[in-house]
Protein backbone atom coordinates (compact mmCIF):
# COMPACT_ATOMS: atom_id res chain seq x y z
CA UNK A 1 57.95 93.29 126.51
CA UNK A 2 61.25 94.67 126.15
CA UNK A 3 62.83 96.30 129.78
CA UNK A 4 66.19 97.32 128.72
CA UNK A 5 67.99 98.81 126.24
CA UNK A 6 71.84 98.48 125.25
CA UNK A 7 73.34 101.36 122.82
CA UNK A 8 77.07 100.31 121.78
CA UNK A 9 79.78 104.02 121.46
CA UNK A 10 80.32 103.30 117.79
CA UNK A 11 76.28 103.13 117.11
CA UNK A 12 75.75 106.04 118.49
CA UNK A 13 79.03 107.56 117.14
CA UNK A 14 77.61 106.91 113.24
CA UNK A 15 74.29 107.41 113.89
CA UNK A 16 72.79 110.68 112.33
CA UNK A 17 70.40 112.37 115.24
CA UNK A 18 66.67 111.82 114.38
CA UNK A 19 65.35 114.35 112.60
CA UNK A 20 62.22 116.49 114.25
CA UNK A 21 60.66 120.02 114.12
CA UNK A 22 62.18 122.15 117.38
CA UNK A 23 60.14 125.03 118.05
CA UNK A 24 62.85 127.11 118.95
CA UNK A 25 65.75 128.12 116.50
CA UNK A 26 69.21 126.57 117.28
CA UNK A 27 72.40 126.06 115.23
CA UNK A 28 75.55 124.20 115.41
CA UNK A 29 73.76 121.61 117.52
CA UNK A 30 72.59 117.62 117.51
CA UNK A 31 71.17 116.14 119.94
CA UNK A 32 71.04 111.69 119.66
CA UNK A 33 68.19 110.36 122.00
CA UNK A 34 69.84 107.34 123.29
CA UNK A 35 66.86 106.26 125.69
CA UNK A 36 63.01 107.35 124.90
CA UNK A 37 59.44 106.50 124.76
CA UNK A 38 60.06 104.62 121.20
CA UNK A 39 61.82 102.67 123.66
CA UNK A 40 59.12 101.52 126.19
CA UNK A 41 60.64 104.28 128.74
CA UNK A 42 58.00 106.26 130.69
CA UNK A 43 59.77 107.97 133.29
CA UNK A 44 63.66 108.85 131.55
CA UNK A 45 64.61 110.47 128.20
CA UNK A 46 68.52 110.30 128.02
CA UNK A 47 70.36 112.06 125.01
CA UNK A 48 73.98 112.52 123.87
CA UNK A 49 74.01 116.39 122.67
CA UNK A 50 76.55 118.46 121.23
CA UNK A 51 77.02 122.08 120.43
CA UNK A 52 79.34 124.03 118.40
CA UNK A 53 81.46 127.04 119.31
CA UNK A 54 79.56 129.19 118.07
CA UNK A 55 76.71 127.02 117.79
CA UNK A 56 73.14 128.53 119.57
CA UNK A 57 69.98 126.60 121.14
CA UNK A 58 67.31 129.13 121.51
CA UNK A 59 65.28 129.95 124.48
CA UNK A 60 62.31 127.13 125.26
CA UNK A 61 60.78 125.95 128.60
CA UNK A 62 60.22 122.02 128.94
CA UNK A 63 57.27 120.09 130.58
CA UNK A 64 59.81 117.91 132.06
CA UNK A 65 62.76 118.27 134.40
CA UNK A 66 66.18 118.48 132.49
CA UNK A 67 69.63 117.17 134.33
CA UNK A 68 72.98 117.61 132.46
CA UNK A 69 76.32 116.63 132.74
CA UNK A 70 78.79 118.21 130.67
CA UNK A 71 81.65 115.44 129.28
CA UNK A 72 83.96 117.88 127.67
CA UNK A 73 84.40 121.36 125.97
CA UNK A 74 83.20 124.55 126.59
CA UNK A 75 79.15 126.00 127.34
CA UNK A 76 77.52 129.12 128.35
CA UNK A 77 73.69 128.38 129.31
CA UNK A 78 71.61 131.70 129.53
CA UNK A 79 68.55 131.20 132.29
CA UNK A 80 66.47 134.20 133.99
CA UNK A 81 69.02 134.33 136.48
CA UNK A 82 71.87 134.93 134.93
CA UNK A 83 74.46 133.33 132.26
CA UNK A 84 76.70 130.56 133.29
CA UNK A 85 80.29 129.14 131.75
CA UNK A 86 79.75 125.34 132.01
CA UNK A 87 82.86 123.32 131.37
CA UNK A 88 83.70 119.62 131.57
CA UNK A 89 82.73 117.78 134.84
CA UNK A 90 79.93 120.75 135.81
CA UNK A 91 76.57 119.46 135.88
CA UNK A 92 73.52 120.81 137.03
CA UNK A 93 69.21 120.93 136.73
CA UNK A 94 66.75 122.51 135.17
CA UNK A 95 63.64 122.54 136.42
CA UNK A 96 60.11 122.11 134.83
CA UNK A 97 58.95 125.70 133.18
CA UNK A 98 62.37 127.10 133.69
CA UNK A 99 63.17 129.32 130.19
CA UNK A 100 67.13 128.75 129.27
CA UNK A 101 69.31 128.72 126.03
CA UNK A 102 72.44 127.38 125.34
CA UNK A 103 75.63 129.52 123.88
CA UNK A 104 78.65 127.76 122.62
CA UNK A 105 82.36 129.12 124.13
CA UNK A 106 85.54 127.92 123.99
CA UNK A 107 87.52 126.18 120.86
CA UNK A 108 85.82 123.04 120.94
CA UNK A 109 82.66 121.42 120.60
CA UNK A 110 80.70 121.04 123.78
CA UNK A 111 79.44 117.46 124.70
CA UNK A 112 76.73 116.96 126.99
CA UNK A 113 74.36 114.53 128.48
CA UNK A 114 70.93 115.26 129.84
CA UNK A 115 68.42 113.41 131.16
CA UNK A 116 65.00 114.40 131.01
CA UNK A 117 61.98 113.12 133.46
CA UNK A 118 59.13 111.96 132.77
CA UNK A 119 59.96 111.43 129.40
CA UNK A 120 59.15 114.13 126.35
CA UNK A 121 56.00 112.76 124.22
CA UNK A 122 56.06 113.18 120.79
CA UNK A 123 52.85 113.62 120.18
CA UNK A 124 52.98 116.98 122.12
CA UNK A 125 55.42 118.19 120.66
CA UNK A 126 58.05 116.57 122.91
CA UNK A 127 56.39 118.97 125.81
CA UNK A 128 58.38 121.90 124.90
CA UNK A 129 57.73 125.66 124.01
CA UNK A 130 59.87 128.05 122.51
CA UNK A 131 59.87 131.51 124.74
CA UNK A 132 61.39 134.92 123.95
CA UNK A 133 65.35 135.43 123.53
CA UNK A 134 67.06 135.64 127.20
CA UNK A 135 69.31 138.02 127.81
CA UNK A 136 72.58 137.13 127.02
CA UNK A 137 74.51 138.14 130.29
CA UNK A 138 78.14 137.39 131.17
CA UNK A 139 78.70 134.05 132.65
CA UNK A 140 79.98 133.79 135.88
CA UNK A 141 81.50 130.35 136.76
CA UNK A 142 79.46 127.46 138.90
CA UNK A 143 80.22 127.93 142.46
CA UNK A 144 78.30 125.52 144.48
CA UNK A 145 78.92 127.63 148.02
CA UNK A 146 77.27 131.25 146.39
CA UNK A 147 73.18 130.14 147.05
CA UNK A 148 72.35 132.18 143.17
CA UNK A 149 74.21 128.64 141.52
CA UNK A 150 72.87 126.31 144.12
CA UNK A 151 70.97 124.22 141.16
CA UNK A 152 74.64 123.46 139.48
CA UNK A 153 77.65 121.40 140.69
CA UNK A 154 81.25 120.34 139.60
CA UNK A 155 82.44 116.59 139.45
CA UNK A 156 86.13 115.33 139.37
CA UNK A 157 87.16 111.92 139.15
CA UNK A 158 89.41 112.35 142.51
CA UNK A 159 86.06 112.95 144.35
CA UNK A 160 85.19 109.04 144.37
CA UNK A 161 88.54 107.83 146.10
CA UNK A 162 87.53 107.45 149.54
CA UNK A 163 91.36 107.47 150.83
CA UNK A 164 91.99 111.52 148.84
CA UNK A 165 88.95 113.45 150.12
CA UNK A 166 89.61 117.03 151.05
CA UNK A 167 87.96 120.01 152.42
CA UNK A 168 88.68 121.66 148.67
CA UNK A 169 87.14 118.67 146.86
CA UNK A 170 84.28 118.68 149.70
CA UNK A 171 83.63 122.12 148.78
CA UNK A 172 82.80 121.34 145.51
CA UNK A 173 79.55 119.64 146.48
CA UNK A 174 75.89 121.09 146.29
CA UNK A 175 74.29 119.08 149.47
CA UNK A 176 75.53 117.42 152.39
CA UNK A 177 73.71 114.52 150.63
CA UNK A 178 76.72 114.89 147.88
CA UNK A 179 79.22 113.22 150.55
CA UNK A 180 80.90 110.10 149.06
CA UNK A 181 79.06 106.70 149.54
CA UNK A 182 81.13 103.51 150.01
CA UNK A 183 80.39 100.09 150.49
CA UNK A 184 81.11 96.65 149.04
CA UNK A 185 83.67 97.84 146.36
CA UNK A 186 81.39 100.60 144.84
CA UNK A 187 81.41 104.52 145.69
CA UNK A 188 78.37 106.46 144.94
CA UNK A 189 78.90 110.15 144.33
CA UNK A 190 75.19 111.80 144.28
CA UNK A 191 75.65 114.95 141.95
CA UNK A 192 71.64 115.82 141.12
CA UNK A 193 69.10 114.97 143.88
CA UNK A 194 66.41 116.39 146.27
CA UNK A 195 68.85 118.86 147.85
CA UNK A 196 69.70 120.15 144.78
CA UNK A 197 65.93 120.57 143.68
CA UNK A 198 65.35 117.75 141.86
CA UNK A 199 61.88 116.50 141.83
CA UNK A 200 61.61 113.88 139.30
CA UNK A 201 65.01 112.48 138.93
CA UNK A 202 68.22 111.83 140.37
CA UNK A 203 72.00 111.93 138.41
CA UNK A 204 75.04 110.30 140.17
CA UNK A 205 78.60 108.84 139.56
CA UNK A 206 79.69 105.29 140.36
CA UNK A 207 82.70 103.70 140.19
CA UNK A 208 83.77 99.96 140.86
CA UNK A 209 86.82 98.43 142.61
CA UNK A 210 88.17 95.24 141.23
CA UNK A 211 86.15 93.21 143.40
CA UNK A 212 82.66 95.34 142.90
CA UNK A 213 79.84 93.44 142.49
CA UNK A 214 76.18 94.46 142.61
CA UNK A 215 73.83 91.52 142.37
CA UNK A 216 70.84 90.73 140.72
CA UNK A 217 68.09 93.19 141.55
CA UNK A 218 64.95 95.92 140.14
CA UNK A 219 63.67 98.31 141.20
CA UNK A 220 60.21 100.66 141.07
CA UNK A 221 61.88 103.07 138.84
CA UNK A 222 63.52 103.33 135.58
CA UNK A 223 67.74 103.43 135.36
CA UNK A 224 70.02 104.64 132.72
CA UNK A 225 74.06 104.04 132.47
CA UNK A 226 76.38 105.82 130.20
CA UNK A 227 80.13 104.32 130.94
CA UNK A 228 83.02 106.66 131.24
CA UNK A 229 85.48 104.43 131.82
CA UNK A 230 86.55 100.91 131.90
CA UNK A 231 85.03 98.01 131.18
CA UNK A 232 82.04 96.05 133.07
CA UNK A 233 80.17 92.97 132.76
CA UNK A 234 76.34 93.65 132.70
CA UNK A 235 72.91 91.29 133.23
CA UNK A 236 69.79 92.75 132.40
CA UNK A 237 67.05 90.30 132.50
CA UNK A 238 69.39 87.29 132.29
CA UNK A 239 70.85 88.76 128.79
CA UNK A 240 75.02 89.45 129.14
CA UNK A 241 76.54 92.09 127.94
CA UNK A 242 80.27 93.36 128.63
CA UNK A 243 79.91 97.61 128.63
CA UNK A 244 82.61 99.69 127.66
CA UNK A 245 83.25 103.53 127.71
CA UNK A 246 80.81 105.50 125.70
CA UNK A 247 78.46 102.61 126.03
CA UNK A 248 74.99 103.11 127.35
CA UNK A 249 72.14 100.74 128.68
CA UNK A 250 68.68 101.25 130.17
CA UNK A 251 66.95 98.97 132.60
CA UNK A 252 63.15 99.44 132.82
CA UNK A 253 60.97 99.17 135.79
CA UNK A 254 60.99 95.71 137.11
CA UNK A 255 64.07 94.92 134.87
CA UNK A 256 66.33 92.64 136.89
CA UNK A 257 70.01 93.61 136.47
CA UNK A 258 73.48 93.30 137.90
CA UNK A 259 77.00 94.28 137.15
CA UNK A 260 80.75 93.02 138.06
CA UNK A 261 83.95 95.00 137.37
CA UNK A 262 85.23 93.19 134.17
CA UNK A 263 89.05 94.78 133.60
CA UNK A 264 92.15 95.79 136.25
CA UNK A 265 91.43 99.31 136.27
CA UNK A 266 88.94 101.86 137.56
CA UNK A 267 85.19 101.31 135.84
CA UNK A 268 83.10 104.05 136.30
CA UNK A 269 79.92 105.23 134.41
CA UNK A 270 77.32 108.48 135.17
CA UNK A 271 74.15 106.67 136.56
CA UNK A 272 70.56 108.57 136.37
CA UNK A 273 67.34 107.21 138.05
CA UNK A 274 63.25 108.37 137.55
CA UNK A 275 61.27 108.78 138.90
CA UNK A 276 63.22 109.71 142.32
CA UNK A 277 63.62 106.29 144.43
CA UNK A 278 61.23 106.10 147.18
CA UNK A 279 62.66 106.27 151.37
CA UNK A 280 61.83 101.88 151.52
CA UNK A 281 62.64 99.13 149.18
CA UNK A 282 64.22 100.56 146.45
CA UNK A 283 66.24 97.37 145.94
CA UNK A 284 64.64 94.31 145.50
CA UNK A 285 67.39 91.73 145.36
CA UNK A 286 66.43 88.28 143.95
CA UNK A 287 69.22 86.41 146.45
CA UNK A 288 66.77 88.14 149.71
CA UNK A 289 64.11 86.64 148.54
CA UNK A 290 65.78 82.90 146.99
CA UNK A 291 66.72 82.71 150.58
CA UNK A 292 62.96 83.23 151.87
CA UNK A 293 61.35 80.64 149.70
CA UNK A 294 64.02 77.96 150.53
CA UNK A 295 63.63 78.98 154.20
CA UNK A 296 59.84 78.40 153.78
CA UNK A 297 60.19 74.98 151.55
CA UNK A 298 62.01 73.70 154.45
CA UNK A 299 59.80 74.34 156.85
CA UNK A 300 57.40 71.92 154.58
């Protein structure tokens, strides 16, 4: 049985978006499913989308929680309450039953990628509804301190330098579970999570100094990786792969997998996990438990 999946930038680059019936009109838009169920995945749909300026998604509510992270360009998404200008680095969630729409702005086209937990099922349609037209309201811009855009949040690569933080980078986060994580050559920057209302999923930035190294473990949920930037060397159930920006992978539940930085500068890839780690053991690492049975065979 197959627990990951690896999806090279130039694949996906040529690759035409698979075709299926939406229930909702839209135009100007594709939308590539990079991870799915066609994939094994029961817990994470990831997809690349994009959306042109004056491209339109129509209004539809999803059986499934929806986290995005936009990459570049320009987005207005209409919601029940209110419109909201989305540009590159904002992020935010949208949760199960929640009726939005999608506007494109700006000169360029929008990129985007969204996770989705558990994963849309095809054979229901890909648990979504179309609903009637929102109002199209004037955006207002993400501000992560005003409590009517607590669900959304704004992400800059400065954020995961431990040595530049600032009260006006600070400010920028949704939760005081946002706050920079460091340790052993990796910072963790949460961006979608329980404070944020997330229920079935979490979204988060990583980035790895020269000497980051995470060793071989699984875990009880599902992961998926889309690189930014850099390079890193990948093992997912003893298969190697070196990951480069625009790359993405998938590691299953169960799916043993570690990475090392592989270049000189910053790596750094947009990280997702479903469904939402438990409080205990959400590493397993193979070296813990190596060491416990040659404890135990000495003991023989």
């Amino acid at each position: 049985m197959t627990r990951h999946v690896v999806r090279r930038a130039a694949d996906l680059a040529s690759a035409a978006p698979a075709p299926h019936q939406l229930p909702y009109p839209c135009a100007g838009f594709t939308r590539r499913s990079v991870v799915g169920e066609e994939d094994g995945s029961v817990h994470t749909g990831f997809g690349l989308c994009e959306l042109a300026p004056d491209g339109t998604v129509g209004a539809h509510v999803h059986a499934y929680e929806e986290s995005f992270h936009l990459l570049s360009g320009t987005v207005v998404l209409d919601t029940p309450e209110g419109s909201y200008l989305l540009e590159e680095g904002d992020y935010g969630l949208l949760p199960t039953g929640v009726p939005h729409a999608w506007r494109g702005a700006g000169d360029t086209t929008a990129r985007w990628a969204d996770m989705l937990a558990p994963v849309p099922r095809a054979r229901y349609g890909h648990d979504t509804l179309a609903v009637p037209e929102l109002p199209a309201g004037r955006p207002s811009r993400i501000d992560v301190r005003d409590p009517r855009t607590r669900s959304f949040g704004h992400f800059e690569a400065a954020q995961m330098d431990p040595g530049k933080q600032s009260q006006d980078l600070l400010a920028v986060s949704a939760s005081m579970r946002t706050a920079l994580l460091v340790y052993s050559g990796i910072t963790v920057k949460p961006m979608v999570d329980a404070d944020l209302g997330a229920v079935a999923s979490t979204m988060f930035m990583v980035q790895y100094a020269p000497d980051g190294v995470a060793g071989a473990h699984d875990h009880p949920f599902e992961e998926t990786y889309l690189i930014v930037e850099g390079t890193v060397d990948a093992t997912f159930d003893g298969e190697r792969y070196r990951l480069a920006a625009g790359d993405v992978a998938w590691a299953g539940a169960g799916c043993v997998h570690g990475f090392s930085h592989a270049g000189t500068g910053p790596v750094r890839w947009l990280e997702t996990q479903a469904p939402q780690p438990p409080a205990r053991h959400s590493y397993r690492f193979a070296r813990d438990w190596d060491h416990l049975r040659g404890v135990l065979e000495d003991r023989r």
